[in-house]
N, C-alpha and C. Protein backbone atom coordinates (compact mmCIF):
# COMPACT_ATOMS: atom_id res chain seq x y z
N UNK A 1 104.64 50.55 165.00
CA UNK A 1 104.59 51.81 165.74
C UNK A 1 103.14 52.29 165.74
N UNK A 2 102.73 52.70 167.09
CA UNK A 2 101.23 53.18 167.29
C UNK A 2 100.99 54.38 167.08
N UNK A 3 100.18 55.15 167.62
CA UNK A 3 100.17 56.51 166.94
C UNK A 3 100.66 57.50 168.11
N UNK A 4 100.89 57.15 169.44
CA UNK A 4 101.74 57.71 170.28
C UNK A 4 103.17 57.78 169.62
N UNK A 5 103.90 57.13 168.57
CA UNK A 5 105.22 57.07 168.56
C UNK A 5 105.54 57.26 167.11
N UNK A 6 103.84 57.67 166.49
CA UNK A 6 103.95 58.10 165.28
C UNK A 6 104.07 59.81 165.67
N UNK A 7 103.17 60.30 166.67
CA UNK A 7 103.00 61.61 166.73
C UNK A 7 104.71 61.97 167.37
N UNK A 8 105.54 61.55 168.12
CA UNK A 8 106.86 61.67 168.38
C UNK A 8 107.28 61.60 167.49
N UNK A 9 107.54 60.71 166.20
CA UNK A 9 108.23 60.70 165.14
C UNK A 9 108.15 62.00 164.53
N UNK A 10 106.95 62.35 164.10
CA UNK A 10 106.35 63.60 162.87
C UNK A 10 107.06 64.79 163.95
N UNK A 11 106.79 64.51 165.27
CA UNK A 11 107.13 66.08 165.73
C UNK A 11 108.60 66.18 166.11
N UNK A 12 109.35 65.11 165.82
CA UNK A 12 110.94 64.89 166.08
C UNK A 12 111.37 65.25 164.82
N UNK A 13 110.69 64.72 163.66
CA UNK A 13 111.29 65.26 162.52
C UNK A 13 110.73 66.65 162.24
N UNK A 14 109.82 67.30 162.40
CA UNK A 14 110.13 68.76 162.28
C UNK A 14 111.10 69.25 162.98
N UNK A 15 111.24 69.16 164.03
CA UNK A 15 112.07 69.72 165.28
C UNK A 15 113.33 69.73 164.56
N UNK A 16 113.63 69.03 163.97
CA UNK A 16 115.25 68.14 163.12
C UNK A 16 115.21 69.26 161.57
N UNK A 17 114.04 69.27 161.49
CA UNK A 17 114.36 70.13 160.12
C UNK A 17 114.56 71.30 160.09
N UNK A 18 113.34 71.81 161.32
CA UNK A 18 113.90 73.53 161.63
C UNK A 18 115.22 74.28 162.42
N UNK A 19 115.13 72.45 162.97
CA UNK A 19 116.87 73.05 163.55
C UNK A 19 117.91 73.22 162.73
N UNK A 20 117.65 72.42 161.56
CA UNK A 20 118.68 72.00 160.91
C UNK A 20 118.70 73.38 159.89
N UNK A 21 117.32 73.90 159.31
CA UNK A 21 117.40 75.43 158.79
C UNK A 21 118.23 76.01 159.56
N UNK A 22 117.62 76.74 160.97
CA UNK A 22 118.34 77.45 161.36
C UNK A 22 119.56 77.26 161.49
N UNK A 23 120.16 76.41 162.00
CA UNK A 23 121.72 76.42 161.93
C UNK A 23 122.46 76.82 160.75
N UNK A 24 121.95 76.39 159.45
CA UNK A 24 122.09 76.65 157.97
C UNK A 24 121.75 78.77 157.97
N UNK A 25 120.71 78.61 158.60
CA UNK A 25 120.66 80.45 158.39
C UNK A 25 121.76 80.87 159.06
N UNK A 26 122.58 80.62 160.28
CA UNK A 26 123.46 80.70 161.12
C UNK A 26 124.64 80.78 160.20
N UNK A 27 124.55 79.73 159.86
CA UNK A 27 126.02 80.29 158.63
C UNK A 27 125.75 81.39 157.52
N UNK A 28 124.37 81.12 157.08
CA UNK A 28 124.74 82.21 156.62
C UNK A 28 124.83 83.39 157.29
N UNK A 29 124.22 84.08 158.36
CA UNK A 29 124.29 84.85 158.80
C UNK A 29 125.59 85.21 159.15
N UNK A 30 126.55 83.89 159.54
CA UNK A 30 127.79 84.22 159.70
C UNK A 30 128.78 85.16 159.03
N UNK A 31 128.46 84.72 157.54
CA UNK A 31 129.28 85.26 156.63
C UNK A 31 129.22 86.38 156.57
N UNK A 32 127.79 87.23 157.07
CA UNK A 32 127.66 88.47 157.31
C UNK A 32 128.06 89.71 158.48
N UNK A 33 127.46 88.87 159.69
CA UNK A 33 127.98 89.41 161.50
C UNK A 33 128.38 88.14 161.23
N UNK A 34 130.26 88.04 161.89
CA UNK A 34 130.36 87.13 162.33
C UNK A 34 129.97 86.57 163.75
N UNK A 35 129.68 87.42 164.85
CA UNK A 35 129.39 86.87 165.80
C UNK A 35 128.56 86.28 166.57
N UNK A 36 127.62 86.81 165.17
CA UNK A 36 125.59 86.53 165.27
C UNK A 36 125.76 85.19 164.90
N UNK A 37 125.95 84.96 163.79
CA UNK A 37 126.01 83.79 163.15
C UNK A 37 126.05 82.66 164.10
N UNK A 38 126.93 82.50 165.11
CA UNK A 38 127.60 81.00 165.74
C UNK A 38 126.15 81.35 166.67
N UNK A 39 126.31 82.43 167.36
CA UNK A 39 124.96 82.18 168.22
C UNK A 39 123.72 81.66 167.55
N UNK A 40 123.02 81.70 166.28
CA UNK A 40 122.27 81.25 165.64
C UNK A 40 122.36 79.87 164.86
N UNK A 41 123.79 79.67 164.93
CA UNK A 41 124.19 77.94 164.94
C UNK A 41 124.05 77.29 165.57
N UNK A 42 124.34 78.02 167.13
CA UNK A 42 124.30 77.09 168.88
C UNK A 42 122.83 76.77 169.07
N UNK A 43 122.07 77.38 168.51
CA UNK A 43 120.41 77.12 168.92
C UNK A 43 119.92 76.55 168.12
N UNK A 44 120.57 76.68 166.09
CA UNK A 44 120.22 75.16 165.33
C UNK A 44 120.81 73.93 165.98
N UNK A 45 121.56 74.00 166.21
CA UNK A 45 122.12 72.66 166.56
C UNK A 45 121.34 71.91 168.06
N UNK A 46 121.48 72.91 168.67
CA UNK A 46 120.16 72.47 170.29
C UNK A 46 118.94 72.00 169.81
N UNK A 47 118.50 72.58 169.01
CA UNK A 47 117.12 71.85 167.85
C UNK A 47 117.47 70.68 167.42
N UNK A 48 118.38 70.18 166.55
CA UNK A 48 118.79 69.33 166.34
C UNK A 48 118.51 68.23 167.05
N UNK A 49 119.54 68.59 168.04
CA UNK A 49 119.43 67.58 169.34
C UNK A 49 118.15 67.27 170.03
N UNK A 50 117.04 68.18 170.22
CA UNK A 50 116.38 67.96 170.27
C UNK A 50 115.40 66.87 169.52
N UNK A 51 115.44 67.23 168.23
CA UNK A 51 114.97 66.52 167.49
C UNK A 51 115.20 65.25 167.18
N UNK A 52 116.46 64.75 167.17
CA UNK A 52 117.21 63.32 167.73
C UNK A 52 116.86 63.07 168.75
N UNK A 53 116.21 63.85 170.25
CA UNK A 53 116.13 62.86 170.96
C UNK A 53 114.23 62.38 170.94
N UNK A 54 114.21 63.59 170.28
CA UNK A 54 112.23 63.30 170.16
C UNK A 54 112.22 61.99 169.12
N UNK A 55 112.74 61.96 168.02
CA UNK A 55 113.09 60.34 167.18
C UNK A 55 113.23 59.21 167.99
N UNK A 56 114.25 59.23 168.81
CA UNK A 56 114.72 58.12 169.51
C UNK A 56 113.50 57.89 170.91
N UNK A 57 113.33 58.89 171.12
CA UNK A 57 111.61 58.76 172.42
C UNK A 57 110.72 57.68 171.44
N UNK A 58 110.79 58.25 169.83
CA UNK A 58 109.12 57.87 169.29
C UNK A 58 109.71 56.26 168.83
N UNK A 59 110.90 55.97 168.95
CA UNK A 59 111.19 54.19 169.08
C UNK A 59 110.89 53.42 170.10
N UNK A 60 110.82 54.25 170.92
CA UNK A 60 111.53 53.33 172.60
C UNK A 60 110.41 53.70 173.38
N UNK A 61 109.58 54.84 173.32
CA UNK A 61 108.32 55.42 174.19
C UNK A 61 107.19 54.30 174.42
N UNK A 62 106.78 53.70 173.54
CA UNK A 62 105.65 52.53 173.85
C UNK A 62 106.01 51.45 174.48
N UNK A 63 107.40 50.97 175.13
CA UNK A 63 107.79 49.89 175.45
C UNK A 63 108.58 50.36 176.48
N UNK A 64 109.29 51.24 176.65
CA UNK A 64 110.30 52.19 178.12
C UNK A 64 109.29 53.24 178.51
N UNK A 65 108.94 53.36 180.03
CA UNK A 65 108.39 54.43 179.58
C UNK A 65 109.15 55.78 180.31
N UNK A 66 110.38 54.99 180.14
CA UNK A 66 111.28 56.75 180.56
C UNK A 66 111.69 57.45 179.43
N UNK A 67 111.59 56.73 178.39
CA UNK A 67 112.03 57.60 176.94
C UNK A 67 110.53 58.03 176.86
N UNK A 68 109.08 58.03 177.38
CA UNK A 68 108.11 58.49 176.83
C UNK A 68 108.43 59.87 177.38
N UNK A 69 108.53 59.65 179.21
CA UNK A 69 109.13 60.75 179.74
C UNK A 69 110.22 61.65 179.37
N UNK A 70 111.27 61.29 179.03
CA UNK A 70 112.02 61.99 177.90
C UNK A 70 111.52 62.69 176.96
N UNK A 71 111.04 62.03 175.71
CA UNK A 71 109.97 62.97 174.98
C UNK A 71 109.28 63.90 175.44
N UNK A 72 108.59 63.84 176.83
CA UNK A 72 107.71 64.76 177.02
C UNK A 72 108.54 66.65 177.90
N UNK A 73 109.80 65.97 178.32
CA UNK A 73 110.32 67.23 178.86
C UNK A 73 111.28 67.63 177.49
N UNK A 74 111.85 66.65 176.59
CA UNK A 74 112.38 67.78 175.27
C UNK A 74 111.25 68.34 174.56
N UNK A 75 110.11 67.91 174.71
CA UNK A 75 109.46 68.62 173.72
C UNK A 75 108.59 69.71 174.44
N UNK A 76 108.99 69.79 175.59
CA UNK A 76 108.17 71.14 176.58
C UNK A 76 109.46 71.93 176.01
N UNK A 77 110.48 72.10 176.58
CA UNK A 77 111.45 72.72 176.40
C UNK A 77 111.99 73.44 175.04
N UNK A 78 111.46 72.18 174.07
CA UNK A 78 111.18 72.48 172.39
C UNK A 78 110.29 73.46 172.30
N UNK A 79 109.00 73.36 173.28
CA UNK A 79 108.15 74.57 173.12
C UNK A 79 108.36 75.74 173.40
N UNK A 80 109.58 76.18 174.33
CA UNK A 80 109.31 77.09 174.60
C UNK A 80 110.48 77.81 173.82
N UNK A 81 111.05 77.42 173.26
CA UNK A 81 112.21 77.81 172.19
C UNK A 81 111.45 77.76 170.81
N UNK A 82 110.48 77.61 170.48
CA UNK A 82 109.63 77.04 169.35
C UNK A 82 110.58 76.46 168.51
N UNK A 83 109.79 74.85 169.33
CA UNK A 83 110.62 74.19 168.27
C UNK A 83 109.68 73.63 167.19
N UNK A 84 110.53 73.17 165.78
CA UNK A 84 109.10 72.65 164.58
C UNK A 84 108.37 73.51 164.94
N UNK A 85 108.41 75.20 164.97
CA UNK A 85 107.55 75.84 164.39
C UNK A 85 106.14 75.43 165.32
N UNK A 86 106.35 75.37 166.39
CA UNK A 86 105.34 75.06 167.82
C UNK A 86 104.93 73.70 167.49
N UNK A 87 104.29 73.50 166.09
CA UNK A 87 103.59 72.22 165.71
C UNK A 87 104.65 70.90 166.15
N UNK A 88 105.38 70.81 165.67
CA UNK A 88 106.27 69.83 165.94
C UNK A 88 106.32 69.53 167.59
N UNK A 89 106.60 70.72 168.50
CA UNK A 89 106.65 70.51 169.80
C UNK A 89 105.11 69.94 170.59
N UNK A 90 104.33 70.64 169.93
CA UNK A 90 102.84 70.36 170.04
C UNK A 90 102.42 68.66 170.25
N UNK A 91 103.18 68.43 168.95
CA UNK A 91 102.67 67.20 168.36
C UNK A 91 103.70 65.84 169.39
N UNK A 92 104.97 66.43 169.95
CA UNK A 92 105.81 65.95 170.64
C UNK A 92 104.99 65.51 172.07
N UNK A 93 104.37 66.58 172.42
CA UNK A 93 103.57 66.59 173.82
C UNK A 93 102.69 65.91 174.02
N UNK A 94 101.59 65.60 172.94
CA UNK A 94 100.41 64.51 172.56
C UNK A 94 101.44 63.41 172.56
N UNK A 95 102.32 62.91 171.92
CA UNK A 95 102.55 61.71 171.50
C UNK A 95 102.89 60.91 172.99
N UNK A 96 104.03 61.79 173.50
CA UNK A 96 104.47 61.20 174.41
C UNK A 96 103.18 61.33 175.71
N UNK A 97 102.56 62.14 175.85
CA UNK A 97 101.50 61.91 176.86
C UNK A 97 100.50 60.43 176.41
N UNK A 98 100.34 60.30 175.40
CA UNK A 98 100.01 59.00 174.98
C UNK A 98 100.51 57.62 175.07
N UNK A 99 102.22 58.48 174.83
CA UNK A 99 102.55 56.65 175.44
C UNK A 99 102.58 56.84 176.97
N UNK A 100 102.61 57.55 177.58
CA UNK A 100 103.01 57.59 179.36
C UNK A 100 101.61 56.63 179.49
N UNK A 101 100.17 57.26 179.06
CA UNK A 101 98.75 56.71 179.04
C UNK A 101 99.00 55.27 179.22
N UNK A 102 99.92 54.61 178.19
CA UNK A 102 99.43 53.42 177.39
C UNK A 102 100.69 52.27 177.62
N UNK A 103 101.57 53.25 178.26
CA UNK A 103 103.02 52.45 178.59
C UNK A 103 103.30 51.12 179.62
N UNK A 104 103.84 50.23 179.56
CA UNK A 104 103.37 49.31 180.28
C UNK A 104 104.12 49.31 181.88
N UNK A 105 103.20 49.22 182.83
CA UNK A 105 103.52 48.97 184.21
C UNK A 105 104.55 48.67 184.36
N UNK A 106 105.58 48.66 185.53
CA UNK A 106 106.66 47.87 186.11
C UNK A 106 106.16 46.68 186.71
N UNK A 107 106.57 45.42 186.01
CA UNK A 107 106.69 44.61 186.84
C UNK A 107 105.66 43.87 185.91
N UNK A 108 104.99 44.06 184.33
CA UNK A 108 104.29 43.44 183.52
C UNK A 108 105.02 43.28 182.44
């Protein structure tokens, strides 16, 4: 793995960890408002997902380059929800603009 699909990795796994807090604050919050809570679960868990798909971009991005493209619209979208705490989304946006750079032609 190059450093296009290293910088997807690092910013997929923040994305994965802060989602994965928040959803965790979500319950707890639950126990308190119940109705706050699930809404603050529905947006850990969208992180989540996010973050699974920024992982699976930083496998497949240097060699497909529609998963680079992938990466690069979850992790806009990650940005604007701050995802990983901006850095993570940040770091999502470099990576995958790197592999789009470096990705190989159709038809090579």
């Amino acid at each position: 793995m190059k450093a296009p699909g290293i910088l997807l990795l690092i910013g997929g796994l923040l994305v994965l960890i802060v989602g994965a807090l928040i959803a965790i604050g979500g319950a707890l919050v639950g126990s308190i408002v119940p109705g706050m809570g699930a809404l603050i679960g529905v947006i850990g868990g969208i992180h989540v997902i996010f973050g699974i798909l920024l992982i699976l971009a930083a496998m497949w991005a240097e060699k497909k380059k529609s998963w680079a493209w992938i990466g690069l619209v979850v992790s806009i979208i990650a940005l604007i929800f701050g995802g990983g705490y901006y850095i993570g989304a940040i770091l999502g946006i470099i990576g995958a603009a790197l592999a789009l750079k470096g990705a190989p032609k159709k038809g090579k």
